[in-house]
N, C-alpha and C. Protein backbone atom coordinates (compact mmCIF):
# COMPACT_ATOMS: atom_id res chain seq x y z
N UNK A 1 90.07 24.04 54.45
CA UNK A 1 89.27 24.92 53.63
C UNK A 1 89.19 24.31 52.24
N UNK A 2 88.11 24.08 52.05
CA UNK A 2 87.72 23.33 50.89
C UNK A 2 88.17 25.12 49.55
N UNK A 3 89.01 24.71 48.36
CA UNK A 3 89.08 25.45 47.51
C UNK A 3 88.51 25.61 46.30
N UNK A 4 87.70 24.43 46.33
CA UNK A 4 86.43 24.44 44.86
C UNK A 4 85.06 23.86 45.60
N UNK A 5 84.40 24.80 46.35
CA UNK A 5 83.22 24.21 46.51
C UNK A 5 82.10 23.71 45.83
N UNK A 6 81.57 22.57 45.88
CA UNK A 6 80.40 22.32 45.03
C UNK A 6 79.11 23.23 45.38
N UNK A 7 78.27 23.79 44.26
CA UNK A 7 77.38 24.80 44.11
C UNK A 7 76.39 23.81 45.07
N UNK A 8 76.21 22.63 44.63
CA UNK A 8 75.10 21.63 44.86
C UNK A 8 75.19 21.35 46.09
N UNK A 9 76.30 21.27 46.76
CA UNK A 9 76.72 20.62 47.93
C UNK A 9 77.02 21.57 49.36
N UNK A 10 78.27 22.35 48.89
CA UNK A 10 78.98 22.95 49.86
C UNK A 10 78.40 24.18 50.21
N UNK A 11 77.58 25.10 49.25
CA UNK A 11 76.93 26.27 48.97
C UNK A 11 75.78 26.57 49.98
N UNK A 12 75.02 25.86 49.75
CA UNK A 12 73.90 25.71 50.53
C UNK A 12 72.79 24.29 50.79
N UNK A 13 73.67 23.71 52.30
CA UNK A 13 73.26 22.21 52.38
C UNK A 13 71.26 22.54 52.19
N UNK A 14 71.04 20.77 51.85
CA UNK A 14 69.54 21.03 51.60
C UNK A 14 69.21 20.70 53.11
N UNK A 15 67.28 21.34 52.73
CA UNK A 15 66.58 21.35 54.69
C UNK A 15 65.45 20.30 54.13
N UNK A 16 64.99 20.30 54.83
CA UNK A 16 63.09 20.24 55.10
C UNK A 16 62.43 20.72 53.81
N UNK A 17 62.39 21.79 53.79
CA UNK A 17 62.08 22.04 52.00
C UNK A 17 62.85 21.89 50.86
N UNK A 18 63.72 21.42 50.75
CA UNK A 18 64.68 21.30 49.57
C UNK A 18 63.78 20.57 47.98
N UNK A 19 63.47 19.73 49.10
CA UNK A 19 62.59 18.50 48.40
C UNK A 19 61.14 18.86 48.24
N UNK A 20 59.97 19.00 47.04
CA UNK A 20 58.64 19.64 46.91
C UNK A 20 58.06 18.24 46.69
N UNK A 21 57.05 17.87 47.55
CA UNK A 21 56.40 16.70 47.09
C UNK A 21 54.48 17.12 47.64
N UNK A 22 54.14 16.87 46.78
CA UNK A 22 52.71 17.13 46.19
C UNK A 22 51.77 16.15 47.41
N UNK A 23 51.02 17.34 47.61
CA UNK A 23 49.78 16.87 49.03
C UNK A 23 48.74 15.94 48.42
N UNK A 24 48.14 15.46 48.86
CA UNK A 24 47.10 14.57 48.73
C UNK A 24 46.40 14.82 49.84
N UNK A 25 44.83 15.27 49.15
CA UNK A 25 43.85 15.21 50.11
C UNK A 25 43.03 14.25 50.68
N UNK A 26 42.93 14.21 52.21
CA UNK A 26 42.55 13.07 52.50
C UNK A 26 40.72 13.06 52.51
N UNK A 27 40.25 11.89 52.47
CA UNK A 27 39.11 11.70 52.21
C UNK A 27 37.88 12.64 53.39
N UNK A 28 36.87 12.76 52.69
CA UNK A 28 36.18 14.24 54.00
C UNK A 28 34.89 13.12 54.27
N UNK A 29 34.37 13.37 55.15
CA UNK A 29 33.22 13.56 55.70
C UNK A 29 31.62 14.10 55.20
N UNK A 30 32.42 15.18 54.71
CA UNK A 30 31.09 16.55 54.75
C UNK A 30 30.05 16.15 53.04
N UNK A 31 30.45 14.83 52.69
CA UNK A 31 29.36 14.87 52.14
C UNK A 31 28.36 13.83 52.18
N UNK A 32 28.83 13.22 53.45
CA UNK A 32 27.35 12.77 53.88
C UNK A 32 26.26 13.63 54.98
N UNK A 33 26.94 14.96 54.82
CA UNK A 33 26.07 16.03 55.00
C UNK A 33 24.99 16.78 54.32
N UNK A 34 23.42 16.55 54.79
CA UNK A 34 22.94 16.93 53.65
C UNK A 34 22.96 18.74 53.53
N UNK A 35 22.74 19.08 51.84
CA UNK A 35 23.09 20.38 51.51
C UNK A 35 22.30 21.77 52.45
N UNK A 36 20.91 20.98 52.92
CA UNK A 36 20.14 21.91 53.29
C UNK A 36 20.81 22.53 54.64
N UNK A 37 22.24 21.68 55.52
CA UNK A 37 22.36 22.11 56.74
C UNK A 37 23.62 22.78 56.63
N UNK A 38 24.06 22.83 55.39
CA UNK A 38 25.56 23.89 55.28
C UNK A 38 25.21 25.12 54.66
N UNK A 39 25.47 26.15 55.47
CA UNK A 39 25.49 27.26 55.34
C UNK A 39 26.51 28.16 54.49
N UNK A 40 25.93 28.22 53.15
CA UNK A 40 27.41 28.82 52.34
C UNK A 40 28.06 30.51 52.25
N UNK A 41 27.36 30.97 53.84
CA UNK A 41 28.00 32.20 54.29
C UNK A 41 28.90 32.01 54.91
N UNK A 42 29.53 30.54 55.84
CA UNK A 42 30.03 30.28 57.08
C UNK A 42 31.23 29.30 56.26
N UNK A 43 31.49 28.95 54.52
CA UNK A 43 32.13 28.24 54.27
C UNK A 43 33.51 29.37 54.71
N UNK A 44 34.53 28.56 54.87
CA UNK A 44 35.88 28.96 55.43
C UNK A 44 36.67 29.32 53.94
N UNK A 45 37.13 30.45 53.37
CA UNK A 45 37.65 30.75 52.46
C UNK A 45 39.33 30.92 52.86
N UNK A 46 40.51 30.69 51.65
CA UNK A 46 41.36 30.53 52.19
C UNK A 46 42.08 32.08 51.50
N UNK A 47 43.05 32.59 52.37
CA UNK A 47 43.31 33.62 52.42
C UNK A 47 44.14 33.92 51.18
N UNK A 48 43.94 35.59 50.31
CA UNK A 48 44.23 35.90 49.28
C UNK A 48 45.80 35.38 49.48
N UNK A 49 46.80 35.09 48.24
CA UNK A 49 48.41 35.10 48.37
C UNK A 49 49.02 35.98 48.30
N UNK A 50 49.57 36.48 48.87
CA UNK A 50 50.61 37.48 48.35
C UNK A 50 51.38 37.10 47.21
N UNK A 51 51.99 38.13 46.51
CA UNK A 51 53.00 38.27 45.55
C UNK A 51 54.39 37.67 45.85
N UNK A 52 54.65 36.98 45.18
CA UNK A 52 55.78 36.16 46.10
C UNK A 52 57.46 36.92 45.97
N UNK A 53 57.96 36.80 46.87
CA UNK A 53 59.01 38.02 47.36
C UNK A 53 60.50 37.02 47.02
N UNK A 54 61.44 38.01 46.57
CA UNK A 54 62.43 37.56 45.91
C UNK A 54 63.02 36.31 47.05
N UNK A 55 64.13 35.47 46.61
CA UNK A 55 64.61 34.79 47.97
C UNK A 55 65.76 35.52 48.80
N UNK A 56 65.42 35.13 49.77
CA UNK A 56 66.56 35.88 50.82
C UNK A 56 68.18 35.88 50.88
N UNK A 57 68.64 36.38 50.85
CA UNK A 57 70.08 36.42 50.42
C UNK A 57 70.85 35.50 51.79
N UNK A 58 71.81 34.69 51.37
CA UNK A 58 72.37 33.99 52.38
C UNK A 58 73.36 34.74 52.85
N UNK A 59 73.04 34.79 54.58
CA UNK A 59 73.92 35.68 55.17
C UNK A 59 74.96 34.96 56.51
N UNK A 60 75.19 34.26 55.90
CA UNK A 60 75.80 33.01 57.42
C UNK A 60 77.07 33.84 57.23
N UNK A 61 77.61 33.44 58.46
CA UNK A 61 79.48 33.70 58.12
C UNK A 61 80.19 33.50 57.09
N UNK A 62 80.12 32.23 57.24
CA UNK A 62 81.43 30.95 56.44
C UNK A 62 81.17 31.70 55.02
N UNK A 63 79.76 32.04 54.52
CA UNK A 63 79.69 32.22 52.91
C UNK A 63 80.42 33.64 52.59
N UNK A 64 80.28 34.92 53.60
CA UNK A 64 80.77 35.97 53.45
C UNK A 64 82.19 36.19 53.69
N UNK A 65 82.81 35.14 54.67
CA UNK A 65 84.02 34.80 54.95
C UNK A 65 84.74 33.98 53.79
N UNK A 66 84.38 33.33 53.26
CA UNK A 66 85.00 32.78 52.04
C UNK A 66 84.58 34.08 50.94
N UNK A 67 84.05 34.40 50.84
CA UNK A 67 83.46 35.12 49.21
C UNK A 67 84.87 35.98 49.70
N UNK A 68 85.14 37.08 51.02
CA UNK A 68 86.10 37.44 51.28
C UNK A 68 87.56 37.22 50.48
N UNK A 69 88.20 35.64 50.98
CA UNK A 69 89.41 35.59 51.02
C UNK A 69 89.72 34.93 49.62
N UNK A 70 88.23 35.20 48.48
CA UNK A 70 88.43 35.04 47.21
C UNK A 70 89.88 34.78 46.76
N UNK A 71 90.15 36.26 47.00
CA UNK A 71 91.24 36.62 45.89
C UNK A 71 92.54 36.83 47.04
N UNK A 72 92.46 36.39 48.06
CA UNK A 72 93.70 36.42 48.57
C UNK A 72 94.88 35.00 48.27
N UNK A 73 95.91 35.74 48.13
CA UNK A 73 96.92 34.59 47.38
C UNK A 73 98.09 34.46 48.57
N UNK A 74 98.09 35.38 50.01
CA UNK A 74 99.02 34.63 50.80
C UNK A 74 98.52 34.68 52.36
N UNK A 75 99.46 34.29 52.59
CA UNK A 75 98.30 33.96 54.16
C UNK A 75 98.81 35.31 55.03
N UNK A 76 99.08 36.38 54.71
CA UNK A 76 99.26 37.72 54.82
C UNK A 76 98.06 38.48 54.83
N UNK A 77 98.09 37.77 53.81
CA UNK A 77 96.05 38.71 52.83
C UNK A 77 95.36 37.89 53.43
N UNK A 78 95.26 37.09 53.90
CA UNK A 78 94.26 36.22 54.69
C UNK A 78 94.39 36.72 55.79
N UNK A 79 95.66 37.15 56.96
CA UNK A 79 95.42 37.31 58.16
C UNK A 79 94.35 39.09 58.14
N UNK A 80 94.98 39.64 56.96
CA UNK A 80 94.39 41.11 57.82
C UNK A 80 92.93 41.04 56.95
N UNK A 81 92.08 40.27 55.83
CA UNK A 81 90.82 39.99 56.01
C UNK A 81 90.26 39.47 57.05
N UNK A 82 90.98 38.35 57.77
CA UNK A 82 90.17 37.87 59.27
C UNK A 82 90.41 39.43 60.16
N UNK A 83 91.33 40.12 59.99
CA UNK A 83 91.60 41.07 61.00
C UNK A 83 91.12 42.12 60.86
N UNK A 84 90.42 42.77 59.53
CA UNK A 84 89.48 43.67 59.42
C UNK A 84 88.33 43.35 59.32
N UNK A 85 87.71 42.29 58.75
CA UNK A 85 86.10 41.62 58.67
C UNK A 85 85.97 41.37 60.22
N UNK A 86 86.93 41.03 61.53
CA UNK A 86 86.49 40.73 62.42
C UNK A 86 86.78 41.29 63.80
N UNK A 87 87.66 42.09 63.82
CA UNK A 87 88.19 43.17 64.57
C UNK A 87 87.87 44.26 64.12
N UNK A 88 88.50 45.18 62.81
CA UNK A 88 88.47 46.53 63.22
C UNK A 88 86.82 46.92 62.61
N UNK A 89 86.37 46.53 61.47
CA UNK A 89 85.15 46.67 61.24
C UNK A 89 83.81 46.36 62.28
N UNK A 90 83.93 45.66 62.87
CA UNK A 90 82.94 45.62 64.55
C UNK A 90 83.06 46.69 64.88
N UNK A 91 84.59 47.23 65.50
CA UNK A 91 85.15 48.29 66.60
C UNK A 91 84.83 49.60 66.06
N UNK A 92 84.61 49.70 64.80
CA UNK A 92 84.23 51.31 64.27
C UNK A 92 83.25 51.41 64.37
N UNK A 93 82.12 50.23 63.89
CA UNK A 93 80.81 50.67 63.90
C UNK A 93 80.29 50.53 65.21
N UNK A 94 80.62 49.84 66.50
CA UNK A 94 80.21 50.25 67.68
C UNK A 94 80.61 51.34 68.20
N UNK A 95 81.88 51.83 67.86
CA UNK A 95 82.07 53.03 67.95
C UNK A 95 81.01 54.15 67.45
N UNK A 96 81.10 54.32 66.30
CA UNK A 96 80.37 55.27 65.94
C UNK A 96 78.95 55.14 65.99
N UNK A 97 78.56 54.22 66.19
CA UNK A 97 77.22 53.77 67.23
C UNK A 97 76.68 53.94 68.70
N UNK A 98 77.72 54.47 68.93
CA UNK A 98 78.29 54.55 70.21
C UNK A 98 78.12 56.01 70.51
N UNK A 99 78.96 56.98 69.93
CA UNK A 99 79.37 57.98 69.48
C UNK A 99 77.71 58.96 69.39
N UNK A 100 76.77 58.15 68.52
CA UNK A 100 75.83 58.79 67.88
C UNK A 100 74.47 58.36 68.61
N UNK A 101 74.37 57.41 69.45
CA UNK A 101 73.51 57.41 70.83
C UNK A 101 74.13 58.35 71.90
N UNK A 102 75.33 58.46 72.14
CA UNK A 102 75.32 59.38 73.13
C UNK A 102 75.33 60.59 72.91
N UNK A 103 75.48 61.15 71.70
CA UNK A 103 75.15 62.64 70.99
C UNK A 103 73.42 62.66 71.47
N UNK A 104 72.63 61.61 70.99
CA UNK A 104 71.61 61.75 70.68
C UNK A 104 70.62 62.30 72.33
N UNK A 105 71.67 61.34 72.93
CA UNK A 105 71.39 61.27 74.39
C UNK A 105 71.22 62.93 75.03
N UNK A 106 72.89 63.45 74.89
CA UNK A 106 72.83 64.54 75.03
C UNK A 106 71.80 65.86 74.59
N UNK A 107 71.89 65.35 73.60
CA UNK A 107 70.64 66.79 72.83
C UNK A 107 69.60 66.54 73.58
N UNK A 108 69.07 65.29 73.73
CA UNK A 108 67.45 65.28 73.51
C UNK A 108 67.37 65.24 75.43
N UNK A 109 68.36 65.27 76.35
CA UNK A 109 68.31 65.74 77.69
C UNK A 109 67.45 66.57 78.43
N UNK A 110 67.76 67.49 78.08
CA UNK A 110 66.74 68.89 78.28
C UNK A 110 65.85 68.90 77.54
N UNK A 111 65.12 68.57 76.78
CA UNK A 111 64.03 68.89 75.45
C UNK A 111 63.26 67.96 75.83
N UNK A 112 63.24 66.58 77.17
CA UNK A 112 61.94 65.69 77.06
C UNK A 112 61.15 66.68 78.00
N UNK A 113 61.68 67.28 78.35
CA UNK A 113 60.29 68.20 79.62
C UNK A 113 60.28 69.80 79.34
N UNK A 114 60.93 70.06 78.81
CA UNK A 114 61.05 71.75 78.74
C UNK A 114 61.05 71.96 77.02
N UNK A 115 60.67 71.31 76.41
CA UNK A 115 60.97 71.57 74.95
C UNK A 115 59.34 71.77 74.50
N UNK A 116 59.23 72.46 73.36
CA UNK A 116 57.96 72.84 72.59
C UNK A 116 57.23 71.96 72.02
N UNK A 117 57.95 70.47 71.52
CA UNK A 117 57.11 69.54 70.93
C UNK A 117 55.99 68.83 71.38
N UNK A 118 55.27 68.15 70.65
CA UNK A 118 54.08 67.13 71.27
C UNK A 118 54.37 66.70 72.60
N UNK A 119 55.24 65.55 72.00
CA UNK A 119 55.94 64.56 73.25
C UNK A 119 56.18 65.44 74.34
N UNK A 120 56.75 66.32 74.90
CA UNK A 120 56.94 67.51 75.42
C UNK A 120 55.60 68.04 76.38
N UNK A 121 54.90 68.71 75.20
CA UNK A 121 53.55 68.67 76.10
C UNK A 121 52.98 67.59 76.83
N UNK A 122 52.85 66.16 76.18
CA UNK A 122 51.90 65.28 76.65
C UNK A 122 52.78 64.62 77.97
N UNK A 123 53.80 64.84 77.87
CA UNK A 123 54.41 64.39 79.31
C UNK A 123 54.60 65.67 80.61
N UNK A 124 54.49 67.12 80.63
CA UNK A 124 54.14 67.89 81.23
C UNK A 124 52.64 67.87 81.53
N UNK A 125 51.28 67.59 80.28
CA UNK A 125 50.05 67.36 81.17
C UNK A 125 50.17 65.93 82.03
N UNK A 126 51.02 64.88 81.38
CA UNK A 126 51.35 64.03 82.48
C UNK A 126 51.34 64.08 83.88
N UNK A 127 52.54 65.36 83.82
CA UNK A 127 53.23 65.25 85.40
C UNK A 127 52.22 66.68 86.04
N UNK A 128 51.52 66.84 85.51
CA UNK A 128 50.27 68.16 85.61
C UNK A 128 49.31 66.96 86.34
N UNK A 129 48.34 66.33 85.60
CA UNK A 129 47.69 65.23 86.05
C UNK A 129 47.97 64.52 87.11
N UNK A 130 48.97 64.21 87.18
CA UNK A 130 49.44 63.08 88.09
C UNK A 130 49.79 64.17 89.45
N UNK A 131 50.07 65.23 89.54
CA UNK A 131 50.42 66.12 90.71
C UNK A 131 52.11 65.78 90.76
N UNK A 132 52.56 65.55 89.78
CA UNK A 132 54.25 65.09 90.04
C UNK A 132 54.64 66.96 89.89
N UNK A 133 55.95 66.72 90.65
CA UNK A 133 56.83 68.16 90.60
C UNK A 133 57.83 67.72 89.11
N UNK A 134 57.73 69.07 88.16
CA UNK A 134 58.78 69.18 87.42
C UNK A 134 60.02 68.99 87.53
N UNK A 135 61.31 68.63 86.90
CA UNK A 135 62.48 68.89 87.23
C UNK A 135 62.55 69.87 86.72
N UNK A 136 63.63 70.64 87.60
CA UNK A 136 63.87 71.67 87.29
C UNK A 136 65.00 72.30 85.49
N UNK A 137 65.11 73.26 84.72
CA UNK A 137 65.38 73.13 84.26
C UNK A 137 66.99 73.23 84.08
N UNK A 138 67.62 72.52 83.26
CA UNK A 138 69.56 72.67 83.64
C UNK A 138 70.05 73.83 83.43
N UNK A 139 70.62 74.48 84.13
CA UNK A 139 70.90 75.96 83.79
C UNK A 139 72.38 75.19 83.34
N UNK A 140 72.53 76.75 82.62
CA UNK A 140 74.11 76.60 82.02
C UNK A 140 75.31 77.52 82.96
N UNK A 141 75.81 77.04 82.80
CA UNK A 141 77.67 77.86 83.71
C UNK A 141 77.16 78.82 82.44
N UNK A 142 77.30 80.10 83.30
CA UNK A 142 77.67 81.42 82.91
C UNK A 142 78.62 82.22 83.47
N UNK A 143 79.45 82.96 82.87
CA UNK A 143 80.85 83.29 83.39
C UNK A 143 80.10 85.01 83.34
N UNK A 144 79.98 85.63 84.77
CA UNK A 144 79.54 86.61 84.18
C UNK A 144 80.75 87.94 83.99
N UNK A 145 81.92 87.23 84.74
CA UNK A 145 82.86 88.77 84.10
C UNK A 145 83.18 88.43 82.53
N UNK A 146 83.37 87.29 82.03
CA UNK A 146 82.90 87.43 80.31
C UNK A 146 82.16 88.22 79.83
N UNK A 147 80.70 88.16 80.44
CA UNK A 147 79.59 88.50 80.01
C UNK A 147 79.96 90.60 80.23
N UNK A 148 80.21 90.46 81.47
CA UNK A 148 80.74 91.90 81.87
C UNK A 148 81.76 92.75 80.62
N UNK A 149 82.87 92.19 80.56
CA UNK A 149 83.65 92.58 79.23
C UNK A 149 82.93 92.45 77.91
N UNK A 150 82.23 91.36 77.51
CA UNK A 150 81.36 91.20 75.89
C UNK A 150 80.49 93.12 76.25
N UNK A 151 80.07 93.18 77.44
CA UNK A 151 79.43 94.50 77.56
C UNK A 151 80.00 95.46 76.95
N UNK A 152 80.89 95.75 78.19
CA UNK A 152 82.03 96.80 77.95
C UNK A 152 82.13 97.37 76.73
N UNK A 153 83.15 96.06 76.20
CA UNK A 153 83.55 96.16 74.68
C UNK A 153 82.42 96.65 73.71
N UNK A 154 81.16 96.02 73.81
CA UNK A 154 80.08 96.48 72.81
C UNK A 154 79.72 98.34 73.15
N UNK A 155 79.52 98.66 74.18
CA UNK A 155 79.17 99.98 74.57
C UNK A 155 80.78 100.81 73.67
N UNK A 156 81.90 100.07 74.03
CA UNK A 156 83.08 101.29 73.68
C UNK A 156 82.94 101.30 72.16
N UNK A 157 82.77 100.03 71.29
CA UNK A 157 82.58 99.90 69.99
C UNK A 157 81.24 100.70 69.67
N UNK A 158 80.37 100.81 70.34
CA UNK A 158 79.05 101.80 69.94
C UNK A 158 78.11 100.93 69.09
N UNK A 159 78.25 99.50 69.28
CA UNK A 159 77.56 98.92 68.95
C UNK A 159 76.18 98.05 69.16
């Protein structure tokens, strides 16, 4: 592990563009064309530029992995940055990624065919159109001597 990287060097090696070197146009044709046969509705215009957009932030490993172990001074503090940047920080957010697709899963179960929204309708005239049979809808476990006592109790309370 290099401990003083060069900005110039180690930071960000150069590509293909590093280097800007100036086009030269090569010699044309089109003017031993006479003027009367070019049509200056049909000349090819080159497209407006956009506003040019900040540069992209370098996101490789090695740079976020070093910026990391900055300030670590023993190889203690070094093991549990490799061990939280690369173990437990993955494992939570697939977790709770995890966690929050299958919530999502759950809710939206019952609600693609029996629910009030757009989507809702346009997939019931779907299965309307098409002559498909509905599924049926999920009933819930109902306990009805619960339901029997919640009675009870409300009639003796007079409520």
């Amino acid at each position: 592990m290099k401990r003083n990287p060069s900005p110039t060097h180690d930071v960000n090696p150069s590509t293909a563009v590093s280097r800007k070197e100036p086009v030269e146009p090569e010699p044309s044709d089109t003017a031993s064309i006479p003027s009367d046969i070019v049509d200056p509705s049909r000349v090819i215009r080159p497209a407006a530029r956009r506003p040019h957009l900040p540069p992209l932030p370098d996101l490789r490993f090695e740079q976020s992995y070093l910026a990391s172990l900055e300030g670590a001074e023993s190889w203690q503090r070094i093991a549990w940055i490799t061990v939280r940047d690369q173990v437990l920080l993955p494992l939570i957010q697939g977790t709770l990624w995890t966690l929050a697709l299958a919530g999502w899963r759950h809710w939206n179960r019952n609600a693609q065919l029996h629910g009030n929204t757009l989507g809702s309708r346009i997939r019931r005239w779907w299965y309307e159109v098409n002559k498909w049979e509905l599924p049926p809808a999920r009933k819930t476990v109902r306990n009805r001597s619960l339901a029997e006592k919640v009675q009870d109790f409300s009639k003796a309370t007079g409520n």
